[in-house]
N, C-alpha and C. Protein backbone atom coordinates (compact mmCIF):
# COMPACT_ATOMS: atom_id res chain seq x y z
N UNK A 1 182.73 44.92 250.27
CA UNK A 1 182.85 45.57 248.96
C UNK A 1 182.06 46.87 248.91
N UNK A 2 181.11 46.54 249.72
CA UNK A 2 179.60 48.32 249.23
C UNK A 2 180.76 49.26 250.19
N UNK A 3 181.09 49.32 251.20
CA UNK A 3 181.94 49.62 252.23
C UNK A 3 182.99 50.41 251.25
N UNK A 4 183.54 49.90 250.86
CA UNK A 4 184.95 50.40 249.76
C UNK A 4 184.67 50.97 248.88
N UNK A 5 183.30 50.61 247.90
CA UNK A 5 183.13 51.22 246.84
C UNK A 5 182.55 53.00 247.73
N UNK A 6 181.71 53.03 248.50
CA UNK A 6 181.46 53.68 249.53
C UNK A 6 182.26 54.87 249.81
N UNK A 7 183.27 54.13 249.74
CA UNK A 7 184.63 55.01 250.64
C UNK A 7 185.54 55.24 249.38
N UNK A 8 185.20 54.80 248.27
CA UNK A 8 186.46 55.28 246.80
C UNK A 8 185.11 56.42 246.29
N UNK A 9 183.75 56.60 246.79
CA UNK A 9 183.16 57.24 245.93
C UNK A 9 183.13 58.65 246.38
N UNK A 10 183.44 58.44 248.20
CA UNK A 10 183.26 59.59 248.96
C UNK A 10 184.97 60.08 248.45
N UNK A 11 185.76 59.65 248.50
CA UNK A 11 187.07 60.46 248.08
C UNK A 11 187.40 60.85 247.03
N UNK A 12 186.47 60.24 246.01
CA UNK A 12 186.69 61.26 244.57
C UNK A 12 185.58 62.11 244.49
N UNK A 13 184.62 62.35 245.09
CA UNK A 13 184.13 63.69 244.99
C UNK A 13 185.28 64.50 246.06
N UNK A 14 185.33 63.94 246.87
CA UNK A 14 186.29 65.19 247.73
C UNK A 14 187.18 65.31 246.85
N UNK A 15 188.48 64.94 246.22
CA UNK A 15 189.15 65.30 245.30
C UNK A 15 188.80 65.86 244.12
N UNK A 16 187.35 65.90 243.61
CA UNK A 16 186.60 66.65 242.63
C UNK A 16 186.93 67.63 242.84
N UNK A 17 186.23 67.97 244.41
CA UNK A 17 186.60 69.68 244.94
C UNK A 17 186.92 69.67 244.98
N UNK A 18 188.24 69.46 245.67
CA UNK A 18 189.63 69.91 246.08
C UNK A 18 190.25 70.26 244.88
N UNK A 19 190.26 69.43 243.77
CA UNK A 19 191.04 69.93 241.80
C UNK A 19 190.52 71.25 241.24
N UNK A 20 188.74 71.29 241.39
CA UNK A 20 187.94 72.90 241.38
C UNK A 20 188.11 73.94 242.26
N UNK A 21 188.56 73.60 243.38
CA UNK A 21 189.38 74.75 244.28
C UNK A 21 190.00 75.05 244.19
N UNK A 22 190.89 74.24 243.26
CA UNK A 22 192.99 74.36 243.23
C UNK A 22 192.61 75.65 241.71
N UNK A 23 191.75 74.92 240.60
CA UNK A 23 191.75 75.02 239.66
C UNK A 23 191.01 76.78 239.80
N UNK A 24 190.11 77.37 240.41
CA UNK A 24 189.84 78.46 240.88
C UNK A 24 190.73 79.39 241.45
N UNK A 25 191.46 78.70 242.22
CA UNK A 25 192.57 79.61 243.01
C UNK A 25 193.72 80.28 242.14
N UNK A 26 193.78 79.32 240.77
CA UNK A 26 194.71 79.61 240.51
C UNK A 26 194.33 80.99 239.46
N UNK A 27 193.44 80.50 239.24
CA UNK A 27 192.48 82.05 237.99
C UNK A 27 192.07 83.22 238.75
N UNK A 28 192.10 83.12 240.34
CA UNK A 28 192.04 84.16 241.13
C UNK A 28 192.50 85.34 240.42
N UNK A 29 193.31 86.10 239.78
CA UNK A 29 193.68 86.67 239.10
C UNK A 29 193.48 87.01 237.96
N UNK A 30 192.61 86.21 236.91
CA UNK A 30 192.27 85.99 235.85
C UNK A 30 190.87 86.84 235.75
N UNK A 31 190.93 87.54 234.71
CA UNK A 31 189.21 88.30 233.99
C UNK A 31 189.06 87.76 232.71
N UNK A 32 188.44 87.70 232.28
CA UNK A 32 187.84 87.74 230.65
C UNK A 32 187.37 88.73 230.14
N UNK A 33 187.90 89.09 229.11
CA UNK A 33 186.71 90.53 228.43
C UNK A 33 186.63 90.01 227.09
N UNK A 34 185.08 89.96 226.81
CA UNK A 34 184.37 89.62 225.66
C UNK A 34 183.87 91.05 224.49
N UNK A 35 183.86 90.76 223.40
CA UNK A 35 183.51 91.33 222.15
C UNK A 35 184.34 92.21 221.68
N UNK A 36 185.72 91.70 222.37
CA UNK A 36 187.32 92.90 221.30
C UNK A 36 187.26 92.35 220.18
N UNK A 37 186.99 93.05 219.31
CA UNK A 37 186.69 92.63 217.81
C UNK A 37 188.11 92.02 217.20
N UNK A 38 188.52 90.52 216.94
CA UNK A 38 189.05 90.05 216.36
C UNK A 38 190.36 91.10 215.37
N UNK A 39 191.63 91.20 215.68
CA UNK A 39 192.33 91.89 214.64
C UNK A 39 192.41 93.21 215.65
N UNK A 40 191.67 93.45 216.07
CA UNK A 40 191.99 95.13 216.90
C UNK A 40 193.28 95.05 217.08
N UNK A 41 193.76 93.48 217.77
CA UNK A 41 195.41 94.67 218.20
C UNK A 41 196.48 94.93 217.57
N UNK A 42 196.01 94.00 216.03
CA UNK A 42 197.23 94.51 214.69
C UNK A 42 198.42 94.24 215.39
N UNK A 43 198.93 93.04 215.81
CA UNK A 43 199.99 92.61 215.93
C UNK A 43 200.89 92.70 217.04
N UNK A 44 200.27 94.10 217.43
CA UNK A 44 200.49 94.36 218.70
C UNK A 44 200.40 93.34 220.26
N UNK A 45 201.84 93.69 220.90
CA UNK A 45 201.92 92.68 222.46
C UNK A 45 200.21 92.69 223.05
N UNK A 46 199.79 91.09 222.94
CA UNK A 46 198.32 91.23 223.54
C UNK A 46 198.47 92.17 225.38
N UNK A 47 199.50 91.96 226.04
CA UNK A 47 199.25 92.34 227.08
C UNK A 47 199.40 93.88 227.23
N UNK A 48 200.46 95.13 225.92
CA UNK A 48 200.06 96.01 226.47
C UNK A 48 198.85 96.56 225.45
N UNK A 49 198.71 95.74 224.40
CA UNK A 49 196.99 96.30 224.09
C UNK A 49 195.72 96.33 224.91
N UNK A 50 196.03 95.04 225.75
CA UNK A 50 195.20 94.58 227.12
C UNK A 50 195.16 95.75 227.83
N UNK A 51 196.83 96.50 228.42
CA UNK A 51 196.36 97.65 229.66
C UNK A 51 196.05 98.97 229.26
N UNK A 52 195.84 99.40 227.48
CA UNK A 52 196.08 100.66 227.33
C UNK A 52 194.63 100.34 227.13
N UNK A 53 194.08 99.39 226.51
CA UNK A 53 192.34 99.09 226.47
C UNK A 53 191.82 99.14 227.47
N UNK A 54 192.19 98.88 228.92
CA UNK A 54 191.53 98.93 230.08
C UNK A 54 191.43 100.22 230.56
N UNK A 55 192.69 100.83 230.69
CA UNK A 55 192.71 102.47 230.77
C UNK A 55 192.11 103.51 229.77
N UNK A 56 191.67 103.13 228.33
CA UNK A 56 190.74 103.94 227.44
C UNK A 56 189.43 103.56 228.08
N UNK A 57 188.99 102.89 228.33
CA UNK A 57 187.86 102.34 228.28
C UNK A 57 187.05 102.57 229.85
N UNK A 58 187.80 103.09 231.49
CA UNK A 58 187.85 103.37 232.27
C UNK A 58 187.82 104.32 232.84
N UNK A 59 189.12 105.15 231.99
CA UNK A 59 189.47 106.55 232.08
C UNK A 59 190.64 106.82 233.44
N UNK A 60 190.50 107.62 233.73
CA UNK A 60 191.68 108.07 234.83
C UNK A 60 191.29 107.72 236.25
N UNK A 61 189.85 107.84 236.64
CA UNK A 61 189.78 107.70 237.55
C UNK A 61 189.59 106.40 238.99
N UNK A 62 189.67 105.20 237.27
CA UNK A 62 189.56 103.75 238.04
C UNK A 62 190.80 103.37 238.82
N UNK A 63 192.29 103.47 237.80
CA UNK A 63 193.07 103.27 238.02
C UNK A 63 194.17 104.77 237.59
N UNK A 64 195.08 104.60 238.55
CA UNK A 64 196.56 105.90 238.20
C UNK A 64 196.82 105.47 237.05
N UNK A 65 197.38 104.31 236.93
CA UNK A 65 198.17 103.92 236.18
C UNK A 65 198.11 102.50 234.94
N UNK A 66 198.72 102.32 233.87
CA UNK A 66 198.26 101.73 233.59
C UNK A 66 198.13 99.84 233.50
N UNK A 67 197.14 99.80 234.07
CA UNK A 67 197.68 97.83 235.40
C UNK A 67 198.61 97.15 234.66
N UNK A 68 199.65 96.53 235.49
CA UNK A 68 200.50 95.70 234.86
C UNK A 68 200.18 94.45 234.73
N UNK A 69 200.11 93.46 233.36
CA UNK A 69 199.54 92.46 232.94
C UNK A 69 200.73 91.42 232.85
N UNK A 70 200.33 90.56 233.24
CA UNK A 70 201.39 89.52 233.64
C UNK A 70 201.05 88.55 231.87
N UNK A 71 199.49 88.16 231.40
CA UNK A 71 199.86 87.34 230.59
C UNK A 71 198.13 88.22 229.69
N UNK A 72 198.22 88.18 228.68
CA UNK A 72 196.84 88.53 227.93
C UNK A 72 197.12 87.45 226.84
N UNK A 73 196.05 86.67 226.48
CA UNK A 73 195.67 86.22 225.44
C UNK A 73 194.51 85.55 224.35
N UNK A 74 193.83 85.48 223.51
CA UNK A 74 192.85 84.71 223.10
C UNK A 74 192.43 83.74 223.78
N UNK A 75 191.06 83.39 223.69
CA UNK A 75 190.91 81.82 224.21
C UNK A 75 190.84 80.69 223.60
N UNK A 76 191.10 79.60 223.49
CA UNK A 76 191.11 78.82 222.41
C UNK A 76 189.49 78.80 221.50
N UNK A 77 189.85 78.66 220.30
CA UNK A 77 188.43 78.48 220.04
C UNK A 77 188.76 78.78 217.93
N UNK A 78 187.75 78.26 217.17
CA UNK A 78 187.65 79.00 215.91
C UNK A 78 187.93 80.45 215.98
N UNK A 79 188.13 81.09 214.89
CA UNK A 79 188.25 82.51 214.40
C UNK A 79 186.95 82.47 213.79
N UNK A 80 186.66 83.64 213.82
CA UNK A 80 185.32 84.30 212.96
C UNK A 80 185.30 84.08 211.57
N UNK A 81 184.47 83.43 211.33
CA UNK A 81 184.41 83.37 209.51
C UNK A 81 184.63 81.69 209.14
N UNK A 82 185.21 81.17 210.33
CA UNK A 82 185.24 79.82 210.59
C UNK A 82 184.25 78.81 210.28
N UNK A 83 184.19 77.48 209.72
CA UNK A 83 182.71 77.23 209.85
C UNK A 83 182.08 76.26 210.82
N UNK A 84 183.43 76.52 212.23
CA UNK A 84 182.90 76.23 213.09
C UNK A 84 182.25 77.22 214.22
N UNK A 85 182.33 78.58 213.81
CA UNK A 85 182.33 79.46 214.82
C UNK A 85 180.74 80.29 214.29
N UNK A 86 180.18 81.42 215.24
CA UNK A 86 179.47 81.61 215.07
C UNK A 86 179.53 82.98 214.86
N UNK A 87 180.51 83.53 214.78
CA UNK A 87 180.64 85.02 214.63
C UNK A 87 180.96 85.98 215.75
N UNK A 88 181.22 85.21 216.78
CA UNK A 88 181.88 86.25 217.61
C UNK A 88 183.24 86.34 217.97
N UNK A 89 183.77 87.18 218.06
CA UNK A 89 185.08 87.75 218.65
C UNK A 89 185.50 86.27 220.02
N UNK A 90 186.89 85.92 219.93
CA UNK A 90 187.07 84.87 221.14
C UNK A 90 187.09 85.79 222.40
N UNK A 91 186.95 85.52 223.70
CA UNK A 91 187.56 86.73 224.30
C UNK A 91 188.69 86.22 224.89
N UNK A 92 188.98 87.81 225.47
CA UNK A 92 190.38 87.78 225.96
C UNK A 92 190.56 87.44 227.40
N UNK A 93 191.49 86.73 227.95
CA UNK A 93 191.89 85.88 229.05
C UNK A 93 192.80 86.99 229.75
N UNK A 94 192.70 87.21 230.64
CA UNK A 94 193.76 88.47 231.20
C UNK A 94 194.26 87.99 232.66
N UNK A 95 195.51 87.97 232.52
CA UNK A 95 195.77 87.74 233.85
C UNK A 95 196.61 89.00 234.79
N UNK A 96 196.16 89.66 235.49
CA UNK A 96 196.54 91.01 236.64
C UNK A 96 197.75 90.49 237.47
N UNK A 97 198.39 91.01 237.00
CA UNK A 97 199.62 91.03 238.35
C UNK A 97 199.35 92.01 239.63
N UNK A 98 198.42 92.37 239.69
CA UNK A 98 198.04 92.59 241.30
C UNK A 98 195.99 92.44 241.32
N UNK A 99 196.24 91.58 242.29
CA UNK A 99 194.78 91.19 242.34
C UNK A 99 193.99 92.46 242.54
N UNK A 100 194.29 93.68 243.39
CA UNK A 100 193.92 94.92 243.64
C UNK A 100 193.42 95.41 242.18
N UNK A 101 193.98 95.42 241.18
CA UNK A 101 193.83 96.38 240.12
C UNK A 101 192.71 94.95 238.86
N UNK A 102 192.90 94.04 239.14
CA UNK A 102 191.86 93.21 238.61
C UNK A 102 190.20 93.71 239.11
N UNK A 103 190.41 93.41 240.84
CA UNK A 103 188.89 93.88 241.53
C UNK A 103 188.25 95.32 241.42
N UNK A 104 189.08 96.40 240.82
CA UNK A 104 188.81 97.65 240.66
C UNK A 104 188.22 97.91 239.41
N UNK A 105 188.61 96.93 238.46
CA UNK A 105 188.67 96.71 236.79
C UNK A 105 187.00 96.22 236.83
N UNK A 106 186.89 95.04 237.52
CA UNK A 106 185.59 94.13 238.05
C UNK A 106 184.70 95.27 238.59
N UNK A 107 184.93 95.62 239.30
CA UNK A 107 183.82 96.49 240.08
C UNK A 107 183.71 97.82 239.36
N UNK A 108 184.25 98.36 238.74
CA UNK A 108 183.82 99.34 238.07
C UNK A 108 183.66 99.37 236.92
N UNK A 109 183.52 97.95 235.80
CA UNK A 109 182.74 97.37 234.91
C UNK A 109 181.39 96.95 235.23
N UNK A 110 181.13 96.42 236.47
CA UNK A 110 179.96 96.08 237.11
C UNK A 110 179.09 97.21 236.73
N UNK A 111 179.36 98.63 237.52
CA UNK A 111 178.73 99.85 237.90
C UNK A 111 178.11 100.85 236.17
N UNK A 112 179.11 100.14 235.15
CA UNK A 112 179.19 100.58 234.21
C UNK A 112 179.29 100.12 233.16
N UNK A 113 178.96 100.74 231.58
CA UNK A 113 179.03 100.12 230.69
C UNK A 113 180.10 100.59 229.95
N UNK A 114 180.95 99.45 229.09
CA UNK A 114 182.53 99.90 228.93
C UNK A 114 182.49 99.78 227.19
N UNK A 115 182.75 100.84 226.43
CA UNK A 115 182.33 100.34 225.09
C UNK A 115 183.80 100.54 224.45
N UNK A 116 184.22 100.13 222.93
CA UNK A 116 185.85 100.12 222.34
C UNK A 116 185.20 100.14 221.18
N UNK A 117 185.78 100.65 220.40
CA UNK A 117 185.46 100.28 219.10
C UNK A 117 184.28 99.83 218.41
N UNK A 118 183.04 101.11 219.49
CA UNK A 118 181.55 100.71 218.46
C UNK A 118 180.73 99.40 219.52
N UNK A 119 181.58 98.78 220.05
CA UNK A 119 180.98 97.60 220.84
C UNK A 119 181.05 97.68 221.94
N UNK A 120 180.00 97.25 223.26
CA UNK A 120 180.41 96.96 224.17
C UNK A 120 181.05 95.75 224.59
N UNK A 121 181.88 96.50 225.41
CA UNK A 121 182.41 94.81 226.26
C UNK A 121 181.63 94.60 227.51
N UNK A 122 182.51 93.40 227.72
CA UNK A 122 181.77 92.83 228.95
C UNK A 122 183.21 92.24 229.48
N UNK A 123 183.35 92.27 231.28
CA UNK A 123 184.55 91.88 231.85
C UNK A 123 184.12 91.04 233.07
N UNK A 124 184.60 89.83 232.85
CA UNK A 124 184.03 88.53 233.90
C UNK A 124 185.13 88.13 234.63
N UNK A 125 185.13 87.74 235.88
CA UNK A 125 185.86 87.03 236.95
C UNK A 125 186.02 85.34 235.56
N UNK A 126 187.56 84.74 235.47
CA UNK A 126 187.63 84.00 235.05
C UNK A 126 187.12 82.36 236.47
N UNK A 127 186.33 81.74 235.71
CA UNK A 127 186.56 80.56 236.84
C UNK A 127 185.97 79.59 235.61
N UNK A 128 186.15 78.43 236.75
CA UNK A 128 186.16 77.02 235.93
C UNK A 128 184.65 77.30 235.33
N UNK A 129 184.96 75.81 234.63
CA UNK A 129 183.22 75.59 234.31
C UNK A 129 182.29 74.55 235.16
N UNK A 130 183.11 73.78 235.99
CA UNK A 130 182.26 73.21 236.99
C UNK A 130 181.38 74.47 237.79
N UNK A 131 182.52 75.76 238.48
CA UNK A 131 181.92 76.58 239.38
C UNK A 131 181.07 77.48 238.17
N UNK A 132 180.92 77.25 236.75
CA UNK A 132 180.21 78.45 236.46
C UNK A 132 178.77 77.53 236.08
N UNK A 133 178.81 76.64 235.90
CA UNK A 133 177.61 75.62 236.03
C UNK A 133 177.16 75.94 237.60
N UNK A 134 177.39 75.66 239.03
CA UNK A 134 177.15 75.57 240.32
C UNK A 134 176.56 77.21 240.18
N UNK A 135 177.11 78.01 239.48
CA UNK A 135 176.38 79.39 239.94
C UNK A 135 175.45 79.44 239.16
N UNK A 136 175.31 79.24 237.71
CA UNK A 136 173.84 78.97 236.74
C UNK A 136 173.07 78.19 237.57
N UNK A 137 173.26 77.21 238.36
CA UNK A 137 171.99 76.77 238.37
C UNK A 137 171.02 77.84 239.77
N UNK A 138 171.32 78.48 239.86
CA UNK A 138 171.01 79.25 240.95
C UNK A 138 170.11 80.51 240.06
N UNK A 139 170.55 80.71 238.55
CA UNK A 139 169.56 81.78 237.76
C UNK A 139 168.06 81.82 237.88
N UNK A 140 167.59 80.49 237.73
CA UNK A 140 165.74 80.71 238.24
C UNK A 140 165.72 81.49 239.21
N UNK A 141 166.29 81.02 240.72
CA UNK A 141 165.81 81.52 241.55
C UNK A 141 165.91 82.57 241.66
N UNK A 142 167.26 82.86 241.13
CA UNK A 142 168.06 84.57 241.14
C UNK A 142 166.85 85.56 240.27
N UNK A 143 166.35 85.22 239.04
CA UNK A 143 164.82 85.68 238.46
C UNK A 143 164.14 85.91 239.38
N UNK A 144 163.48 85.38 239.94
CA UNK A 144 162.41 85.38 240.27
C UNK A 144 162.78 86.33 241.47
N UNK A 145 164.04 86.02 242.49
CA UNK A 145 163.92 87.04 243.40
C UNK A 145 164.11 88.25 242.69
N UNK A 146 164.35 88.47 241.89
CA UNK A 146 164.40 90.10 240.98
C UNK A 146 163.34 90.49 240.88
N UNK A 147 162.15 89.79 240.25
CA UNK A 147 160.95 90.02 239.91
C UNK A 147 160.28 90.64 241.09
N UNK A 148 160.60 89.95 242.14
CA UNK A 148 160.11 90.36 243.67
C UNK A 148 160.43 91.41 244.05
N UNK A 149 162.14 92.28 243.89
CA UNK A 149 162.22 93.40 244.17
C UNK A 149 162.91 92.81 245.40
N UNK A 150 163.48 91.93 245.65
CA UNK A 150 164.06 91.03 247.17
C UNK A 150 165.83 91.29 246.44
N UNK A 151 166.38 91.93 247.66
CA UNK A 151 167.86 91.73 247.22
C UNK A 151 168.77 90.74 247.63
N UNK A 152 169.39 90.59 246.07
CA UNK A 152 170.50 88.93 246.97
C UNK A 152 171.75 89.78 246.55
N UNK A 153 172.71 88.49 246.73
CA UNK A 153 174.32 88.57 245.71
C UNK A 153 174.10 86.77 245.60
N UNK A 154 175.25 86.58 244.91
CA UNK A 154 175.31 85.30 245.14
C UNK A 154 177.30 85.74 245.20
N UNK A 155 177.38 84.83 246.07
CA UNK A 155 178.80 84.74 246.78
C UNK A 155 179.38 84.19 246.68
N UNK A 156 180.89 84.12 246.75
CA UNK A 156 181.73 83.03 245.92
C UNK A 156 182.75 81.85 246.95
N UNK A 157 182.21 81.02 246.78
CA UNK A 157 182.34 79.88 245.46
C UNK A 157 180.90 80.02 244.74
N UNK A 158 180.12 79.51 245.45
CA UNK A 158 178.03 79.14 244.99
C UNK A 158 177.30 79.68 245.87
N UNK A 159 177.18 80.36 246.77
CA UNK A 159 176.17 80.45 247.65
C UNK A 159 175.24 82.22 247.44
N UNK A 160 174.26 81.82 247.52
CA UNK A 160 172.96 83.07 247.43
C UNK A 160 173.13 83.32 248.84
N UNK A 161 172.90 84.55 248.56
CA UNK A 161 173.00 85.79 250.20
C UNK A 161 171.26 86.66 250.26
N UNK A 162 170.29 86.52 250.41
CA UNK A 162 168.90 86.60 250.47
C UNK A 162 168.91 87.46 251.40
N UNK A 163 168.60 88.65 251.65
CA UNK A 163 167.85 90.05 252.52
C UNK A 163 167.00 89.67 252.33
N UNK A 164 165.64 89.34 253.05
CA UNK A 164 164.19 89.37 253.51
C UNK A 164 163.90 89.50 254.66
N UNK A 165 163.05 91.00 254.51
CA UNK A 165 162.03 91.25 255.94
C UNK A 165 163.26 91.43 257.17
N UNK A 166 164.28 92.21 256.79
CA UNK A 166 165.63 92.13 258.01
C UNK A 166 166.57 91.20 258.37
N UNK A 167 166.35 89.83 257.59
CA UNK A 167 166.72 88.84 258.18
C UNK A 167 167.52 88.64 256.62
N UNK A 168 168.79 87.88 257.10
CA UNK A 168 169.71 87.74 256.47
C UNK A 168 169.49 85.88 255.87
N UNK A 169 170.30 85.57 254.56
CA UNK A 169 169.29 83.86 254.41
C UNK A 169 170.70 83.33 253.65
N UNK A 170 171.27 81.85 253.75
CA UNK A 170 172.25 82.07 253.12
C UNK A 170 171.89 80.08 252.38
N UNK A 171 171.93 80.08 251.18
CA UNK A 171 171.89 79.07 250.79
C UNK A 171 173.09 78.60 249.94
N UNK A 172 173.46 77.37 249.80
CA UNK A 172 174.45 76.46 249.25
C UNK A 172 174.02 75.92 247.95
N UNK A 173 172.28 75.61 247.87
CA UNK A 173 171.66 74.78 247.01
C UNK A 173 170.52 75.65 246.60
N UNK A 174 170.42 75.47 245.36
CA UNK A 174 169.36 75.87 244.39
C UNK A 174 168.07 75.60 245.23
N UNK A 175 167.91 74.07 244.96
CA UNK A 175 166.79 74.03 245.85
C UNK A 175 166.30 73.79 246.97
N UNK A 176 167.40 74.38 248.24
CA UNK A 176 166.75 74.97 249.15
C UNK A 176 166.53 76.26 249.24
N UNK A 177 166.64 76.96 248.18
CA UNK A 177 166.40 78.87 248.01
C UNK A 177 165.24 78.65 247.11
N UNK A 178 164.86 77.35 246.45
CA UNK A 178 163.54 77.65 245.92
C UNK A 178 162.41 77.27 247.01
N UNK A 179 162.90 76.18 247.51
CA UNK A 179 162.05 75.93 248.92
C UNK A 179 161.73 77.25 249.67
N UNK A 180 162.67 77.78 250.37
CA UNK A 180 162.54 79.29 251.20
C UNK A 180 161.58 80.21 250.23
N UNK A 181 161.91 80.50 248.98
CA UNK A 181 160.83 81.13 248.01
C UNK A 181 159.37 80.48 248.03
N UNK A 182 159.34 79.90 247.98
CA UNK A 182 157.81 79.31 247.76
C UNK A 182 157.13 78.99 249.27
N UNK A 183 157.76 79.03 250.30
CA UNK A 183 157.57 78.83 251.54
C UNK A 183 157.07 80.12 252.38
N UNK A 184 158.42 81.06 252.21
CA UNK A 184 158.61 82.03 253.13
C UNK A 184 157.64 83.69 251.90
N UNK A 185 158.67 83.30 250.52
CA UNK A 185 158.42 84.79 250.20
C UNK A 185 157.02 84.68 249.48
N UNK A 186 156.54 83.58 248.22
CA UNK A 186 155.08 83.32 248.15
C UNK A 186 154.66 81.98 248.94
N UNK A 187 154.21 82.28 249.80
CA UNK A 187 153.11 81.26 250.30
C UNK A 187 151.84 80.62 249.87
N UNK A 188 151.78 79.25 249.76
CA UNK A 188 150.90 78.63 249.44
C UNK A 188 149.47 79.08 250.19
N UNK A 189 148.66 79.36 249.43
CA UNK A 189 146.99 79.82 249.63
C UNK A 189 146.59 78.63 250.27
């Protein structure tokens, strides 16, 4: 019986991942942009308010043209004024019909701050919430190596990428990058 239970416990975590991999792959394509103020698009097709907002907000030189959007829409959630909500704008779910013009959108929101209507936005890689839990828990450490002036990334699916002293460091787990911190970068007196 321990044997089986054993062996049904090891195959539903593997199928855990395997559903969060499927479920990632498929948002591969997917951004979020947060704080479009509720009502902006006056009725207007969410997807070409989606590409003429990306191209105001960018300018000419991110993209030629203006990206073609396969699906834009709210995320589920209360409306503002709700008295379940707290006052912010839902954001918008965007899905890129060419992954090229999503990562250009990403990376040159990164580099920059993108403002519309008085507010800034903000534009996120869509992924689950299992993988956005697996990358939070990695924020302490990600602090503290900031504080240090030590450069990481953290890499996708979960893993921290650590530059120290020339040497390259690659962790899976929170706390073996706090171990290496307290080991390697402050050492115990």
């Amino acid at each position: 019986m321990e044997a089986a239970v054993q062996s049904l416990q090891y195959q539903t975590i593997t199928f855990q991942e395997r559903v969060d991999d499927l479920e990632n792959r498929s948002r591969r394509s997917n951004s979020g942009i947060i704080n479009i103020r509720e009502g902006r698009e006056r009725g207007q097709d969410p997807t070409k308010f989606v590409s003429d907002l990306i191209m105001e907000v960018t300018g000419p030189g991110v993209l030629s043209s203006p990206p073609e959007i396969e699906r834009a829409h709210r995320s589920l959630g209360p409306r503002p004024g709700d008295s379940n909500n707290t006052g912010k704008p839902q954001a918008f779910i965007v899905k890129f019909l060419r992954f090229q013009e999503k990562e250009a959108v990403l990376k040159w929101a990164r580099q920059h701050k993108l403002y519309y209507g008085g507010t800034e936005l903000r534009v996120y890689p869509d992924i689950s919430t299992v993988l956005a839990k697996k990358r939070a828990a990695f924020n302490p450490i990600k602090n503290s190596l900031y504080q240090k002036g030590i450069q990481f990334r953290l890499l996708h699916p979960a893993h921290l990428h650590v530059s120290f002293r020339n040497d390259d460091y690659y962790f899976d787990c929170p706390q073996k990058a706090q171990d290496f911190y307290n080991q390697r970068i402050v050492p115990p007196e």
